[in-house]
Protein backbone atom coordinates (compact mmCIF):
# COMPACT_ATOMS: atom_id res chain seq x y z
CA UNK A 1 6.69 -1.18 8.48
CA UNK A 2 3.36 -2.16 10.16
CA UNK A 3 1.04 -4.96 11.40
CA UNK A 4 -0.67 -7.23 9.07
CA UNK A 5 -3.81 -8.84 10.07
CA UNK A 6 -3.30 -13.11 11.26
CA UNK A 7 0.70 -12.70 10.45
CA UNK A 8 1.78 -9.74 12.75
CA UNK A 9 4.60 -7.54 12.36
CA UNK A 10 5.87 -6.68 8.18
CA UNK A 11 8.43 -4.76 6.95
CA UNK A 12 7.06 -2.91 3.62
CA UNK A 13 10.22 -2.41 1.02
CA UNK A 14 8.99 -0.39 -2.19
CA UNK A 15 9.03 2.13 -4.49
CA UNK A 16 6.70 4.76 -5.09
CA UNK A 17 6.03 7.61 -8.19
CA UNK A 18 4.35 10.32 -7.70
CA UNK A 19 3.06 12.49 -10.58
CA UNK A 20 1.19 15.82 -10.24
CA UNK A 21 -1.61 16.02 -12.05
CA UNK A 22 -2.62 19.96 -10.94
CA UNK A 23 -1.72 21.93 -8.09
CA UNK A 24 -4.26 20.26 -6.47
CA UNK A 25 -4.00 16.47 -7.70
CA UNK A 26 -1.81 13.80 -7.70
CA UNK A 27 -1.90 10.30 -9.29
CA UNK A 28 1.36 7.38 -7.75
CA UNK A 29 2.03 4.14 -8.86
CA UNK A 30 4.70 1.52 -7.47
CA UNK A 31 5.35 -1.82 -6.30
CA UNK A 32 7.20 -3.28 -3.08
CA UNK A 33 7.35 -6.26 -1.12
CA UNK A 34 5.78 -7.21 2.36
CA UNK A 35 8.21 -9.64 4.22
CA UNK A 36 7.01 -11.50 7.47
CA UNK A 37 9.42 -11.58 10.67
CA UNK A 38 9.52 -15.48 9.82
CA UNK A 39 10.89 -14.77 6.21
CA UNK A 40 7.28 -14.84 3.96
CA UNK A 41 7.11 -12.70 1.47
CA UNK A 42 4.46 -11.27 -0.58
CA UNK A 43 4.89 -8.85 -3.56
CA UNK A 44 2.24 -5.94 -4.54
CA UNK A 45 1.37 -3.12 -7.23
CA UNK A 46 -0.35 -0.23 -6.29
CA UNK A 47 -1.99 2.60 -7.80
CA UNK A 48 -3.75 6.05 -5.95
CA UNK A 49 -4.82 9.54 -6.67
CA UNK A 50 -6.00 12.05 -4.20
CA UNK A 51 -5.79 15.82 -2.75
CA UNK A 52 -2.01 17.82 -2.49
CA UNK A 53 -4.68 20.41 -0.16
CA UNK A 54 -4.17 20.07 3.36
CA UNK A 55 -7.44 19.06 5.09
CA UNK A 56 -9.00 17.92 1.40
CA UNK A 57 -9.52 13.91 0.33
CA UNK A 58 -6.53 11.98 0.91
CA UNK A 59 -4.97 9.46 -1.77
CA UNK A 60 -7.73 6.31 -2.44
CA UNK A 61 -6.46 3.49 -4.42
CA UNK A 62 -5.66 0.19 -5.02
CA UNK A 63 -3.21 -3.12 -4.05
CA UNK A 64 -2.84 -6.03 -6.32
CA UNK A 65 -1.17 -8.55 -3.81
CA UNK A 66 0.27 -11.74 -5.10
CA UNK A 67 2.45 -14.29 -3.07
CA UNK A 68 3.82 -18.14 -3.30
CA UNK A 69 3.10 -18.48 0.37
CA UNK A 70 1.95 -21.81 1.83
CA UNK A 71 2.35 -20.18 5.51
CA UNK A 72 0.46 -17.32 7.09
CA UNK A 73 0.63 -15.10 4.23
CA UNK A 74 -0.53 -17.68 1.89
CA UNK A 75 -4.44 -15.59 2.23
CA UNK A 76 -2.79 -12.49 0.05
CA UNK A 77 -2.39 -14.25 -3.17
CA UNK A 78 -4.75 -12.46 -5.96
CA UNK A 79 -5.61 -10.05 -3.37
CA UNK A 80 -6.88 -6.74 -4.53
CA UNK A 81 -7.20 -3.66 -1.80
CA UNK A 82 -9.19 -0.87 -1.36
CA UNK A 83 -6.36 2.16 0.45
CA UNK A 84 -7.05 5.67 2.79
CA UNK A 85 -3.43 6.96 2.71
CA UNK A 86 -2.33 9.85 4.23
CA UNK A 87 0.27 11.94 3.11
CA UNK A 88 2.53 14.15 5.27
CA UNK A 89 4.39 17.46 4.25
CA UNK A 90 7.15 16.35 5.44
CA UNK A 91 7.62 13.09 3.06
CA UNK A 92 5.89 10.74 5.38
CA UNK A 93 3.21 8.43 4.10
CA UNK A 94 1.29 5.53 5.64
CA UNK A 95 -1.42 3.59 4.19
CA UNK A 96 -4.48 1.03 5.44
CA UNK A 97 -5.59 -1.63 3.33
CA UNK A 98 -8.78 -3.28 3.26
CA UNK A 99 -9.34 -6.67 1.49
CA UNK A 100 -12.11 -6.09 -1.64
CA UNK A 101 -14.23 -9.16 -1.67
């Protein structure tokens, strides 16, 4: 869940695999879908690699955003992002996107 820019409030339904690379690397893939409180939807792939070390790089990746939207989400189709995720011990994991122009 989180805030997208001009639309507001999303919910963020996806899945996510995570491979280890080393015991210090890992490399995820997935794909999910970013739903609107009004009903839009827009559906994304994603790839990242980054740092399992505490305090090191976190994940860096990318979104491929694509939608059908006519409404407020209609500026996501074809959109690729740049991410910063952070990763928590405990399973958590949030992610910013910026738009790559």
């Amino acid at each position: 869940n989180g805030t997208l820019k001009d639309v507001g409030n999303v919910t963020n339904t996806g899945l996510i695999i995570t491979t280890p690379l080393s015991d210090e690397l890992i490399f995820g893939q997935g794909q999910g879908v970013l739903k609107s409180q009004d009903g839009e939807q827009a559906t994304y792939a994603f790839q990242f690699i980054g740092s399992l070390k505490e305090g090191n790089q976190p994940p860096h990746g990318s979104w491929f955003i694509y939608t059908n939207s006519t409404g407020n989400m209609a500026f996501l189709n074809n959109m690729v992002g740049i991410t910063h995720s952070e990763m928590g011990l405990d399973g958590t994991f949030s992610t910013k996107v910026w738009k790559w122009k």
